[in-house]
Protein backbone atom coordinates (compact mmCIF):
# COMPACT_ATOMS: atom_id res chain seq x y z
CA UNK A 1 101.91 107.62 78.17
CA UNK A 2 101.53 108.81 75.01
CA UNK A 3 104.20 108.97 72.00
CA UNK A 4 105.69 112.73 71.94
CA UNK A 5 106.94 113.85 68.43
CA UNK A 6 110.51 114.77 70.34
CA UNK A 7 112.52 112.50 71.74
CA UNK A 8 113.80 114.83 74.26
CA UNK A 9 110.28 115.26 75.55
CA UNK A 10 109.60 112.15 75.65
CA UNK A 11 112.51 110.95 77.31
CA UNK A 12 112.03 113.84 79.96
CA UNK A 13 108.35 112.22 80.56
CA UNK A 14 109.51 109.14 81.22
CA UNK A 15 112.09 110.22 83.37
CA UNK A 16 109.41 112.23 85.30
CA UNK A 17 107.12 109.42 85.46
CA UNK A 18 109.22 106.94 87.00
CA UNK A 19 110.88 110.14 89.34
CA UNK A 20 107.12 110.48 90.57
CA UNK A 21 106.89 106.45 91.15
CA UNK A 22 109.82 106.37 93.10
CA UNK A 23 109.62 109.52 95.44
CA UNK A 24 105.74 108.72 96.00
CA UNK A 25 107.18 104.68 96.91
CA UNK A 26 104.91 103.49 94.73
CA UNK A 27 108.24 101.40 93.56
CA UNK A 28 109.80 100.42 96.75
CA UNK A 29 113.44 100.89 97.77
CA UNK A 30 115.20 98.02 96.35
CA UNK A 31 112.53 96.65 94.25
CA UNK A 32 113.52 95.38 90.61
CA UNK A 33 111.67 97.14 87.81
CA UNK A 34 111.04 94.46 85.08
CA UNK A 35 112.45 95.18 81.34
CA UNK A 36 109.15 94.49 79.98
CA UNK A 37 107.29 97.28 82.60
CA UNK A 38 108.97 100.06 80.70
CA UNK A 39 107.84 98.89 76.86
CA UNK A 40 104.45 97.62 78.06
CA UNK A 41 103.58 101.39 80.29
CA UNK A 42 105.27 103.92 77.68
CA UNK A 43 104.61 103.87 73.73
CA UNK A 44 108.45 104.45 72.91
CA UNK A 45 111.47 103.37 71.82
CA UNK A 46 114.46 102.43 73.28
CA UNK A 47 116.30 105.10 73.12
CA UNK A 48 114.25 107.39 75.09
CA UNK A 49 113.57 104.75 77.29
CA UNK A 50 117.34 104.14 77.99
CA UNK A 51 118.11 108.20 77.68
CA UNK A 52 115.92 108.26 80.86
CA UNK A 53 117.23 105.62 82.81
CA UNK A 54 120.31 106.78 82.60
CA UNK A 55 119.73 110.15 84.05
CA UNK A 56 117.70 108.45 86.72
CA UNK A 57 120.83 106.58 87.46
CA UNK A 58 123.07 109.06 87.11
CA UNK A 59 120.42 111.46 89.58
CA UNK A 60 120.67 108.15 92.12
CA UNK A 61 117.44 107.47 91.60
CA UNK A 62 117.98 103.82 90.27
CA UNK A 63 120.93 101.18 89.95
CA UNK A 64 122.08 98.34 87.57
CA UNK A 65 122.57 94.77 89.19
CA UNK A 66 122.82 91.88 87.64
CA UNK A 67 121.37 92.95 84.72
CA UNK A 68 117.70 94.30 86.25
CA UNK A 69 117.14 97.84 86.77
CA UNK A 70 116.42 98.15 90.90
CA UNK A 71 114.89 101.44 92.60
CA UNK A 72 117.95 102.40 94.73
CA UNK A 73 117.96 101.72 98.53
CA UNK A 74 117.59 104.60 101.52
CA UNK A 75 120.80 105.48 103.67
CA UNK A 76 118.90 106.18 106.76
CA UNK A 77 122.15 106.81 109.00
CA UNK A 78 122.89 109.67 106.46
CA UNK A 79 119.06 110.97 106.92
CA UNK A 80 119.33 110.72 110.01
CA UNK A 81 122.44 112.92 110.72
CA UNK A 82 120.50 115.60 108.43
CA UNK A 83 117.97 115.49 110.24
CA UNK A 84 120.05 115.87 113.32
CA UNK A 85 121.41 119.09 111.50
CA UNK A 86 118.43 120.44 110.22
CA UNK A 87 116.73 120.77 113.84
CA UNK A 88 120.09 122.95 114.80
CA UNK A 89 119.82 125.55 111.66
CA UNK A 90 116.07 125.54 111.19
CA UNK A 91 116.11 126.39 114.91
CA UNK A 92 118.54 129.36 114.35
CA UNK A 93 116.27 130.25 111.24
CA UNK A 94 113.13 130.59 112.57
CA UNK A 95 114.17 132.42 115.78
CA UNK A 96 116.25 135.05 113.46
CA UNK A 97 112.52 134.93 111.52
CA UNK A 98 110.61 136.09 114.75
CA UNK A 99 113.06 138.81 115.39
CA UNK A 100 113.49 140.36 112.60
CA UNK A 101 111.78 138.53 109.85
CA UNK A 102 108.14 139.73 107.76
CA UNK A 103 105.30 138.54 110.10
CA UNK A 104 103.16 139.44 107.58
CA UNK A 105 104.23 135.74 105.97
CA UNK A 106 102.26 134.29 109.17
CA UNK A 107 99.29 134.39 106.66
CA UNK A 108 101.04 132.62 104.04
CA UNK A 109 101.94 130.16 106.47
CA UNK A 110 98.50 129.58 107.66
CA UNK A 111 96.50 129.58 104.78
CA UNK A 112 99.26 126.65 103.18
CA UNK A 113 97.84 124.50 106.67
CA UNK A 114 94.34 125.29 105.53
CA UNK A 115 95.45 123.80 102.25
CA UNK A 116 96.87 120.61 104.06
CA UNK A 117 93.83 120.06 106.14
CA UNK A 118 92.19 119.73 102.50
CA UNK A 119 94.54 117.13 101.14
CA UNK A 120 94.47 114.88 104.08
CA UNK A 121 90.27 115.36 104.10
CA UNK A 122 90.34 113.39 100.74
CA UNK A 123 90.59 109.55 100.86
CA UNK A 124 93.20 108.10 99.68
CA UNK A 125 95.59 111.42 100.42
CA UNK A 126 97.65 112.60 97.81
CA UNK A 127 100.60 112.22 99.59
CA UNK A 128 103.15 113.96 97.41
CA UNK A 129 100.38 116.76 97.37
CA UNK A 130 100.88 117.02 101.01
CA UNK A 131 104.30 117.21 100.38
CA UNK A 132 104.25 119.70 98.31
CA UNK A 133 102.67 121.73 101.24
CA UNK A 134 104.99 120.66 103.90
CA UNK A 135 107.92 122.19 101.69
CA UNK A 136 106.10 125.30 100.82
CA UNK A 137 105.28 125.58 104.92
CA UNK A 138 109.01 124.85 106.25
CA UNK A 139 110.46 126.95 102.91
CA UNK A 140 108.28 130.22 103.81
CA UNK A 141 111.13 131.02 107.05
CA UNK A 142 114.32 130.27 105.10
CA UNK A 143 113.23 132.11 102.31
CA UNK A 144 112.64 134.91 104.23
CA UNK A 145 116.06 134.60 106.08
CA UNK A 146 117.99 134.70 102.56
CA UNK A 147 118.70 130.74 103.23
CA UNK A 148 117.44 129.21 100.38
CA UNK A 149 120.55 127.04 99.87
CA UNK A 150 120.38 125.87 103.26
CA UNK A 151 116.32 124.52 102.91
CA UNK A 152 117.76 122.93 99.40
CA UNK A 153 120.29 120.88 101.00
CA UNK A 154 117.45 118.91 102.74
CA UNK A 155 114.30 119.46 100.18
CA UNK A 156 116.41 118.32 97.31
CA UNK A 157 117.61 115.03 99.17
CA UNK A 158 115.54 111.81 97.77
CA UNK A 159 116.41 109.56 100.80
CA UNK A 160 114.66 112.49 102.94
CA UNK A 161 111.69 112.93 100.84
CA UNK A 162 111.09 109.00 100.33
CA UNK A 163 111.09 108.90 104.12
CA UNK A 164 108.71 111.83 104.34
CA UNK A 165 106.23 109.90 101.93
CA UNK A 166 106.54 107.03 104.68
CA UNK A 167 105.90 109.27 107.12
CA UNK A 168 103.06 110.43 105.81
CA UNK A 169 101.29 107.04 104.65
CA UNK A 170 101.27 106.38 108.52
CA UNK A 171 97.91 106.83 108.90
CA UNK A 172 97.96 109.00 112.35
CA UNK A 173 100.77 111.26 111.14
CA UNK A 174 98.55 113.76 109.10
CA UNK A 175 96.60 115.05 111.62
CA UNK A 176 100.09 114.76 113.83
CA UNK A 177 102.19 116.31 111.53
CA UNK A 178 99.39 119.59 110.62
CA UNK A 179 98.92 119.69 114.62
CA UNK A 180 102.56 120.12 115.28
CA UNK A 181 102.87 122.85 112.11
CA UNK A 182 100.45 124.46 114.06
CA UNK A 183 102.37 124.43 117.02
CA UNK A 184 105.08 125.90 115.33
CA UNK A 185 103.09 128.80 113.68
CA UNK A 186 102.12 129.50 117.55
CA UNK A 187 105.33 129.75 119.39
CA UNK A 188 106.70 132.14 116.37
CA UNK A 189 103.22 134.23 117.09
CA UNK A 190 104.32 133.96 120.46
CA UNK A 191 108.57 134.32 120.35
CA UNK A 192 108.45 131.12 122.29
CA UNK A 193 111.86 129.81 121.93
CA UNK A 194 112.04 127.03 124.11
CA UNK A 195 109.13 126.04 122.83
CA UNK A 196 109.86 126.10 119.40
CA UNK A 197 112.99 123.90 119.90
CA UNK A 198 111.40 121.04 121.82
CA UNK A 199 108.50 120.72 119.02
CA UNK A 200 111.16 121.19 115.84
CA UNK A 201 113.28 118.13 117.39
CA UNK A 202 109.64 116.16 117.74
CA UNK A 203 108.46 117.25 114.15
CA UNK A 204 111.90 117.06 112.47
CA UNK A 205 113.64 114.32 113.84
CA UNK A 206 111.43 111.85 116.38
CA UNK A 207 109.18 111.31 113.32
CA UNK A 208 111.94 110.14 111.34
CA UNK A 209 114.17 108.31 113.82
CA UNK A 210 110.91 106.17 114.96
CA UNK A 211 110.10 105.59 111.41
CA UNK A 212 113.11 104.34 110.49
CA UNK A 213 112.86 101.90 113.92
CA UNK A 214 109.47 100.92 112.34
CA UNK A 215 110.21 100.56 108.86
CA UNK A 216 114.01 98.27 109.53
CA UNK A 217 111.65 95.89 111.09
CA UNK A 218 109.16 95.45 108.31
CA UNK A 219 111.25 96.12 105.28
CA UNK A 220 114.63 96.11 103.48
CA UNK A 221 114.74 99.74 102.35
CA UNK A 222 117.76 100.69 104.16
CA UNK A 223 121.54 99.93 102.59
């Protein structure tokens, strides 16, 4: 990374750097990062260095132990109960969005899966690219249902999004994940709401819940 004139800036790179390391798990739940990583990957000082860890820690994005700075750990019970939550409102959202909402956004919400089949086309998938998309397609209903604060409760939670990234480096659950999207888009073209709750519990919470299952067994991500 190269040396920014401002140590603001610079600090904010770093911090946006290691952000992007963590939520893409390219540093692992738990995982120490060594002192030396941070002088030998950014051209700085201390002081930004340390300005930037310390809003990552404060943002719960790292911890001090023992001296070492470690990526923090993933609370699945909590995610889990969110995601137990989030299958009850985004339920209620996107039935209030087939009733009454702009089906004109049915475009939007096609052309982002167009965009998605792209991303998962390219080897190795950018996975916080898809991402990106999956927020932009589940985002399109609450937004249009004045709910925005709702949809931020569970975009803006890192133990969620971490687990997403999992999800996603599964290497079946692209084509699962875009096929079920699809489902979705059909059963609001439809104002199939049976439907539509049997595939937002599989999308939104079977995924995680069997990941998790997967993952304790393999791993020690999980406080």
């Amino acid at each position: 990374m190269a040396k920014q004139s401002d140590g603001n800036d610079l600090s904010l790179c770093i911090y946006n750097d290691i952000q992007r390391r963590i939520l893409s798990v390219e540093f692992e739940p738990g995982s120490v990062i060594p002192d030396n990583w941070f002088s030998d990957n950014y051209k700085a000082s201390r002081t930004p260095i340390r300005t930037a860890l310390s809003r990552l820690e404060h943002a719960g994005y790292v911890f001090r132990q023992s001296g070492k700075w470690r990526v923090s750990l993933i609370n699945a019970d909590t995610i889990l109960q969110y995601m137990y939550a989030r299958v009850a409102i985004e339920t209620s959202v996107i039935v209030d969005f087939m009733r009454e909402g702009d089906l004109y956004l049915l475009e939007d919400l096609a052309h982002i899966l167009r965009k998605q089949r792209i991303i998962a086309s390219i080897d190795p998938v950018d996975a916080l690219a898809f991402h990106e998309q999956d927020v932009a397609y589940h985002e399109t209903w609450y937004s249009s249902e004045h709910k925005l604060g709702l949809w931020r409760l569970f975009r803006d939670n890192l133990d969620y999004a971490r687990l997403k990234i999992l999800d996603y480096k599964r290497k079946q659950e692209y084509e699962t994940i875009i096929s079920e999207h699809e489902e979705i888009l059909r059963c609001i073209q439809s104002r199939d709401e049976e439907r539509l709750k049997n595939i937002l519990k599989t999308h939104i919470y079977d995924h995680i819940a069997g990941l998790v299952s997967q993952v304790r067994s393999q791993k020690e991500y999980f406080v």
